[in-house]
Each structure stands twice: as C-alpha cells, then as structure tokens.
Protein backbone atom coordinates (compact mmCIF):
# COMPACT_ATOMS: atom_id res chain seq x y z
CA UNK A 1 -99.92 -79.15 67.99
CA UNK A 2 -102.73 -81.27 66.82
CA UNK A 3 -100.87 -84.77 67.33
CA UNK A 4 -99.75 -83.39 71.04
CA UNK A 5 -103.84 -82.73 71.50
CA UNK A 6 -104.70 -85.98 70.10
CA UNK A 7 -102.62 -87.55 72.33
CA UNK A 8 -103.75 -86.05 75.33
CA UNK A 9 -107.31 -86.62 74.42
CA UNK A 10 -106.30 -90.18 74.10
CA UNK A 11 -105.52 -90.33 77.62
CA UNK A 12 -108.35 -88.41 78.87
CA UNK A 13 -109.61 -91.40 81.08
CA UNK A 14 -106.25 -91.45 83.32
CA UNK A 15 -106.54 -87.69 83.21
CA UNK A 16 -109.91 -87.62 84.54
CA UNK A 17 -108.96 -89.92 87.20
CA UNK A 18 -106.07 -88.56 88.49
CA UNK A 19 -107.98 -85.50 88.98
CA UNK A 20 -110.45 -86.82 90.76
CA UNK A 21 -107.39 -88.67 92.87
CA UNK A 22 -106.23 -85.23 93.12
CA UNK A 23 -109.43 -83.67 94.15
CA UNK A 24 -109.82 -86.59 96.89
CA UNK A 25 -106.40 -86.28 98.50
CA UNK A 26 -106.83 -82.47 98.91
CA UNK A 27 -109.65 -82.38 101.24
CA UNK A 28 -109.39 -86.08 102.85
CA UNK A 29 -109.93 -85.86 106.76
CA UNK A 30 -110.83 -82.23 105.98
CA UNK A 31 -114.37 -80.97 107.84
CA UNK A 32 -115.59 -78.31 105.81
CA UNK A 33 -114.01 -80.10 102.60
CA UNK A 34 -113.73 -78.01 98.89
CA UNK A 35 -115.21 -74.74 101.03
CA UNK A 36 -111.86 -74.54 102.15
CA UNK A 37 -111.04 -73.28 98.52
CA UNK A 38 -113.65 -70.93 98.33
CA UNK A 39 -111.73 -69.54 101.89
CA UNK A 40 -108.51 -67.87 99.48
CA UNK A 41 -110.93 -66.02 96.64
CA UNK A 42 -113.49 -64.55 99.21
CA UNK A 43 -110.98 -63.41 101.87
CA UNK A 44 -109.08 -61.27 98.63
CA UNK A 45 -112.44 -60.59 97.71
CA UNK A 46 -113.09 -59.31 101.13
CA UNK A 47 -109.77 -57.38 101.74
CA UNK A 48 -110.37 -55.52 97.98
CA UNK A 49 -113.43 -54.53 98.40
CA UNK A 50 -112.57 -52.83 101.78
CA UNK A 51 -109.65 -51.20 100.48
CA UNK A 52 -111.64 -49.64 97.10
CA UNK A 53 -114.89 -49.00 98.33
CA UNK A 54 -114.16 -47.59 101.77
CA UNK A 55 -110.64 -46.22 101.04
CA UNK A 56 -110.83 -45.43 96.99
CA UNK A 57 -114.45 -45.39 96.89
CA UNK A 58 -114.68 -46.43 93.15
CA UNK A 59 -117.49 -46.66 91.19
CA UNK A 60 -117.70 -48.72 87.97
CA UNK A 61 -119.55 -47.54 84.79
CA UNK A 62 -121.80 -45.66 87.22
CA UNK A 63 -123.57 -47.06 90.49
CA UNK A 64 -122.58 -50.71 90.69
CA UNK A 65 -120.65 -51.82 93.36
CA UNK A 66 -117.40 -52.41 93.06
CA UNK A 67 -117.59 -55.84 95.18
CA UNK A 68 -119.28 -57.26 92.25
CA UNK A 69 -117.02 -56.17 89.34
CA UNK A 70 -114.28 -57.36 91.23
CA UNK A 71 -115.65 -60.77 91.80
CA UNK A 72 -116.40 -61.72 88.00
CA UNK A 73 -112.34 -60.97 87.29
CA UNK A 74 -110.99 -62.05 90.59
CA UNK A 75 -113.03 -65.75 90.74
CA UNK A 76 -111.18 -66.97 87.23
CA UNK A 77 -107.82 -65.22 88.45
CA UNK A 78 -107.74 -67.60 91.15
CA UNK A 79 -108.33 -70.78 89.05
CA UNK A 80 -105.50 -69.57 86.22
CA UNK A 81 -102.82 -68.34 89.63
CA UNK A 82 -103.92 -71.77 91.27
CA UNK A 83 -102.92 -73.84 87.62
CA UNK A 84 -99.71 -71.90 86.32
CA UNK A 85 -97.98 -72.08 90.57
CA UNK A 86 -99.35 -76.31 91.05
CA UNK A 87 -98.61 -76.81 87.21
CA UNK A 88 -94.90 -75.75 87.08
CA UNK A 89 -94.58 -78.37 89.93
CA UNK A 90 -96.30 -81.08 88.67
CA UNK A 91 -93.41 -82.58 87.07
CA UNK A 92 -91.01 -82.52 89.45
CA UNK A 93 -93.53 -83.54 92.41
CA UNK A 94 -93.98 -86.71 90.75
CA UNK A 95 -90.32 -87.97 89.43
CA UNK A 96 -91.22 -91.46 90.40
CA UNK A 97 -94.25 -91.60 87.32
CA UNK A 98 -92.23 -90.01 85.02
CA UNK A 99 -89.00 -92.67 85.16
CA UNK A 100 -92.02 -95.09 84.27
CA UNK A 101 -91.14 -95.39 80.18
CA UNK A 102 -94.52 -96.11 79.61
CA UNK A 103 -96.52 -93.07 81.63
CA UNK A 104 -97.42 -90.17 79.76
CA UNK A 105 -95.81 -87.23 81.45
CA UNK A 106 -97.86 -84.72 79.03
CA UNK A 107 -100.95 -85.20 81.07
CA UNK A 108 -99.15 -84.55 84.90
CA UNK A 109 -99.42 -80.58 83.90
CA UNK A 110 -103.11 -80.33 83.20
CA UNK A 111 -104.02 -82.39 85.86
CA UNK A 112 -103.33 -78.95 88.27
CA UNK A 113 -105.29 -77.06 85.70
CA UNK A 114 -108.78 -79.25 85.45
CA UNK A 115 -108.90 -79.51 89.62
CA UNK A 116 -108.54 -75.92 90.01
CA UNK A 117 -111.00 -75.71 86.87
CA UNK A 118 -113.46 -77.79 89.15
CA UNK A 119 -112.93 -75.46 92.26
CA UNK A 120 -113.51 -72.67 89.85
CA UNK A 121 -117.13 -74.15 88.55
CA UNK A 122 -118.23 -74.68 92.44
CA UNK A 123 -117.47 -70.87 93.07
CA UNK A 124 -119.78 -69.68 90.05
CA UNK A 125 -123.09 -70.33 91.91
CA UNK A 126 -121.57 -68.22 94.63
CA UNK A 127 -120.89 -65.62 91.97
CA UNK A 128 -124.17 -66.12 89.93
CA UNK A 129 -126.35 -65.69 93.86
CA UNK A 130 -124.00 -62.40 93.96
CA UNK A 131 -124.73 -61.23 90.76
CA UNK A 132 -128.96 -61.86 91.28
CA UNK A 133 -128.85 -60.18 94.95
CA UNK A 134 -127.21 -57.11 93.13
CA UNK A 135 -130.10 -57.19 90.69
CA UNK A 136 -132.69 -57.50 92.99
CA UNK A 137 -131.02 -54.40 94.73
CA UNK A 138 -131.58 -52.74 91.95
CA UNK A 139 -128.41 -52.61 90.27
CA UNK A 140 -127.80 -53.03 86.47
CA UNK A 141 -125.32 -56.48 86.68
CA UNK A 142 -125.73 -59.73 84.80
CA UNK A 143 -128.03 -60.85 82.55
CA UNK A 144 -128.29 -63.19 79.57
CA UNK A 145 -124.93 -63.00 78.24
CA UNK A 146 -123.77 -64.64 81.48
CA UNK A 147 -124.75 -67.83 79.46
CA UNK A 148 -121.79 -67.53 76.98
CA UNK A 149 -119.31 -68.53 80.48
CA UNK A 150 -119.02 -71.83 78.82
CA UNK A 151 -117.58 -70.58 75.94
CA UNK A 152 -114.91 -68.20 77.13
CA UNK A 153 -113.81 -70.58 79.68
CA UNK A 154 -113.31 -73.41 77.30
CA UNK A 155 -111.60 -70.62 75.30
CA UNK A 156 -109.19 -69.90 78.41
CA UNK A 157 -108.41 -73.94 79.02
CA UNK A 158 -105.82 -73.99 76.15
CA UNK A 159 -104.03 -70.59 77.19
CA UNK A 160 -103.69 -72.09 80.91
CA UNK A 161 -102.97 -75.46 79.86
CA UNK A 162 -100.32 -73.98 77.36
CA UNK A 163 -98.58 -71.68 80.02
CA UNK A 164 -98.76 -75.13 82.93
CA UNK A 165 -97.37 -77.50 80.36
CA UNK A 166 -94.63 -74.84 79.16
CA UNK A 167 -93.63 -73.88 82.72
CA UNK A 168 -93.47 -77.14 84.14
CA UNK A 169 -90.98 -79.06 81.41
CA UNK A 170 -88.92 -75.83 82.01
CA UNK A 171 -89.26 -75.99 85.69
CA UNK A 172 -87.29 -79.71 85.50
CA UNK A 173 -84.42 -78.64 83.27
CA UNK A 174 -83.89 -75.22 84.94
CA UNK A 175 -84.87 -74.73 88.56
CA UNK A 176 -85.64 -71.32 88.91
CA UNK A 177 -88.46 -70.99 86.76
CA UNK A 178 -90.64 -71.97 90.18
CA UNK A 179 -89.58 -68.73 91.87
CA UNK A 180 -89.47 -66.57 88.13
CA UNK A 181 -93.47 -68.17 88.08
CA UNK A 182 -94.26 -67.55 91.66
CA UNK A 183 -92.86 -63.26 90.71
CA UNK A 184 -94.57 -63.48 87.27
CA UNK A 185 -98.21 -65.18 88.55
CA UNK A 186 -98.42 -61.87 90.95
CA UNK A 187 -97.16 -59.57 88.36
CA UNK A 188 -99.88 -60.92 85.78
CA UNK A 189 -102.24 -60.47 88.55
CA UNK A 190 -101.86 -56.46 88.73
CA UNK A 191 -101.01 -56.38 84.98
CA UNK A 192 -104.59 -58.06 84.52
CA UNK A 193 -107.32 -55.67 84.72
CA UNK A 194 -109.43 -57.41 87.41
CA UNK A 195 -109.36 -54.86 90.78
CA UNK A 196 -109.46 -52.20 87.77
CA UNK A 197 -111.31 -51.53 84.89
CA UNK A 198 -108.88 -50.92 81.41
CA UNK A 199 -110.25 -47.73 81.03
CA UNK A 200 -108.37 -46.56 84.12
CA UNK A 201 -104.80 -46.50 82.23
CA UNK A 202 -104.02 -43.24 81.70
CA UNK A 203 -100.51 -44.17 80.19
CA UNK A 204 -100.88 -44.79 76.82
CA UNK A 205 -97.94 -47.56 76.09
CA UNK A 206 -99.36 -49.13 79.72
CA UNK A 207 -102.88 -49.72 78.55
CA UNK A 208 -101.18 -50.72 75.01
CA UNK A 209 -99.29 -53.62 77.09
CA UNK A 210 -102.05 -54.39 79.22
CA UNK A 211 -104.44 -54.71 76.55
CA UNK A 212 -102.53 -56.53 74.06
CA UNK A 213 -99.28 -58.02 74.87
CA UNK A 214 -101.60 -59.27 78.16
CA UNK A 215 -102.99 -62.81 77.02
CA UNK A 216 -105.53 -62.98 79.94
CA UNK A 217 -106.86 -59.29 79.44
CA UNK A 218 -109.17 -60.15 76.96
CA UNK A 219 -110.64 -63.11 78.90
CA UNK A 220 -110.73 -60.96 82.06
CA UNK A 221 -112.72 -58.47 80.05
CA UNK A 222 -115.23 -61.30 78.89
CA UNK A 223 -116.27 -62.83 82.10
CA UNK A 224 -116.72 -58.63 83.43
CA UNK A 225 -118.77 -58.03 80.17
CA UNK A 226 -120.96 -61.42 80.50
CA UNK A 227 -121.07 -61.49 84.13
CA UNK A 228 -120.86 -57.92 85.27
CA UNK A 229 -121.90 -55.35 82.48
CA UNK A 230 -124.63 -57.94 81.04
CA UNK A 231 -123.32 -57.61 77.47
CA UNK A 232 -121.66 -59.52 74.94
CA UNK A 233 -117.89 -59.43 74.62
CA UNK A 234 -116.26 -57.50 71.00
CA UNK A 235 -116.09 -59.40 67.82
CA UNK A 236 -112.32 -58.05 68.78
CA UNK A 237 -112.12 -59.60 71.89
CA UNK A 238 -113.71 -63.12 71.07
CA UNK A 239 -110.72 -63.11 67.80
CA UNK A 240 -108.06 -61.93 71.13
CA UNK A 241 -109.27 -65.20 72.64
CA UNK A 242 -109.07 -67.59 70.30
CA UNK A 243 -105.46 -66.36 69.26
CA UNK A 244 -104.38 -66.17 72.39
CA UNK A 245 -105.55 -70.23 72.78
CA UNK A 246 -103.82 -71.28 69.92
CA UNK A 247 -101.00 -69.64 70.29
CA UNK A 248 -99.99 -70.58 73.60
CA UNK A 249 -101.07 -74.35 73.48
CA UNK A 250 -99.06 -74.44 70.17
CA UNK A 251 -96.40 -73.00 72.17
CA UNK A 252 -96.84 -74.58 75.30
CA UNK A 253 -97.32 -78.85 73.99
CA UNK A 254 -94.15 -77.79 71.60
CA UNK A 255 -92.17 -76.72 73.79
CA UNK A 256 -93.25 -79.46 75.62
CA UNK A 257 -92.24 -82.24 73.10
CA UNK A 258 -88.80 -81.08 72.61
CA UNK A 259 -87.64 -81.09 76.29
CA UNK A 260 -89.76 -84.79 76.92
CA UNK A 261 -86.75 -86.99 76.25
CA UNK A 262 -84.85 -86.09 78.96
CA UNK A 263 -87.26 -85.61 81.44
CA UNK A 264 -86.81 -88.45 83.11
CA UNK A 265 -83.19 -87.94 83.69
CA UNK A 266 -83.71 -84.57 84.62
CA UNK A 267 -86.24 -84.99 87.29
C-alpha cells in the first residue's frame, strides 16, 4: 500500500494536469460553465425536499429544516456517486494511454475522483450561505465544527479513491462491473443515511448494516454533525473513518497491482 501511494504521489504533477485537462474539456463552449454541475445536486436537492417536507413533513432533532440536513449529506454523495460511475470507466475510456508501456495507468482512476472533488469544493460556499441564512432565521445549524470539513474530506479521498481504482481494473477484465456499479452507486445511496437520519432504523440488523458494514455512513454522519448539528463527530466515528480509509485504499491500489500487467491487453 505505501509503495502504490508513493508512486502515485510521484506522479502528482501529470495527475494535477490531467485534471485540470479534464476540468477544461467538460465545460469548453459551455455558457454557464462548472454551474452546470451544481444543476444535478440542487435539482435532487429540490425534488427531496418537496417530497419530505411537504409530503413526510419531517423534522430533524427538533425545528430545523429538513432542506438543510439533507444538503450537508446529499452535496458529498454527489462527489463520491460522480467518482465511483466516471472512475470504473476511466480505464477503458482511455485504452490508447494505457498500451503506452511507459504511462502510469494507476493515476487514470483518481483523475475522476479529484475533478468531482473540485466540483464538490465550489458547491460548499453554496452550502456554507445555506447553512448562515438558516442561522440568521433563527435555526440552531452550523457552527465552528464546520471547520474540521478539511479533515473528514481528506479522510474520505482514500475510501473513494480505493473503491475508483478497485472498480475500474475490474471493469477492464470483466465487463459487467459498469452496470453491477451503476445498481450498487444507487443502492449505497439509500443505504447511506443522507435523506434520513440513522436514528430512523427501526430494524435492528438494518441500522447494524447501515451503520457498520456501510463505509460512507460514518463520513455521512460527520459532514451532518460539523455542518448541520454544529458538533464534533464521536471519537467512534473519527476511528470508523480512518479504518474505513485504510482499508479500502489498501484494498483498492492492491487489487490494483495484481490485475496491472494485463491491462493493456485487456483494454
């Protein structure tokens, strides 16, 4: 795992650049630009929050909206959905770099991941001038703990790097791990709480699953406790995190390694 990381990091120069290469050919000739990926998050956003407050009528930990709560889970659900679908398609989208013996195919995966990572960073001021209108309304949301997003997202980076890179040497040798992906990504999504709180589980092996056999629970439940609740995440959640990053990476850059050598033919 750590030689796999050290050479990515030694490429980090042609990963930063094809990102930004990425970034570039995404919106070129496009009007309205990187606001076209803030379109996706905000119409779910939209189409949620008319279904649970109107319909369901929920109310979260008391009197604060449920538009809110649902924004702090749903905003990083879109960046990991966005990396896992692009990542398992890196590989095979570009065949011709990887017959190149002397490209490194290792960094094609996380090259999905850091632009949707970007896309991710422009939405938080939308978030953040959320979270401060619901404040001034006089609702209890945010706060000082929304500084420790840094930290859980870098915490988050390996799991979704570890799940792209994993997916997308699979994706080469066996071709139906795009469509298994595309069913698992929207799966994950309902098996995440982020249009629910945890709490709501009433089945008792559910919230077991959902809680721990889940690796994007406990991140889901940081960004709504530093974001949304205005508190600091458990000691049990931050150890979650970190286990969950080190386990997948490992996982992920092994698993990685041993189907390399025939990439190229396979592609």
């Amino acid at each position: 795992m750590l030689q796999a990381t050290q050479r990515i990091l030694s490429f980090r120069n042609l990963l930063a650049t094809l990102v930004g290469r990425e970034l570039k050919a995404r919106y070129r000739g496009s009007v309205l630009g990187y606001f076209w990926s803030l379109v996706n998050p905000l119409l779910l956003l939209a189409v949620y929050t008319f279904v649970f407050s109107f319909v369901f009528r929920p109310r979260i930990g008391g009197t604060e909206p449920y538009a809110l709560f649902l924004m702090t889970g749903l905003f990083p659900w879109i960046w990991v959905s966005g990396s896992l679908l692009e990542g398992t398609q890196s590989l095979t989208a570009n065949a011709g770099l990887i017959r190149k013996a002397v490209f490194p195919a290792q960094v094609l995966p996380l090259v999905p991941v850091l632009s949707n990572l970007v896309h991710f960073l422009l939405a938080v001021p939308i978030l953040a001038g959320a979270l401060v209108v619901g404040r001034l309304a006089g609702f209890d949301v945010g706060g000082w703990s929304a500084l420790l997003l840094p930290a859980i997202i870098a915490l988050e980076l390996p799991v979704v790097g570890g799940f792209a890179m994993g997916f997308a040497a699979l994706s080469v040798h066996f071709k139906d791990i795009r469509d298994i992906v595309n069913n698992l990504v929207l799966l994950w999504f309902y098996l995440t709480p982020i249009i629910y709180p945890l709490e709501w589980i009433q089945f008792p092996v559910l919230h077991r699953v959902v809680a721990w056999s889940n690796p994007f629970t406990p991140f889901t439940r940081a960004y709504q406790d530093v974001l949304f609740h205005g508190s600091l995440p458990s000691w049990e959640l931050w150890v979650q995190m970190l286990g969950w990053g080190v386990l997948v990476w490992w996982l992920g850059t092994w698993l990685f390694d041993r189907l390399s050598e025939s990439l190229a033919e396979a592609v």
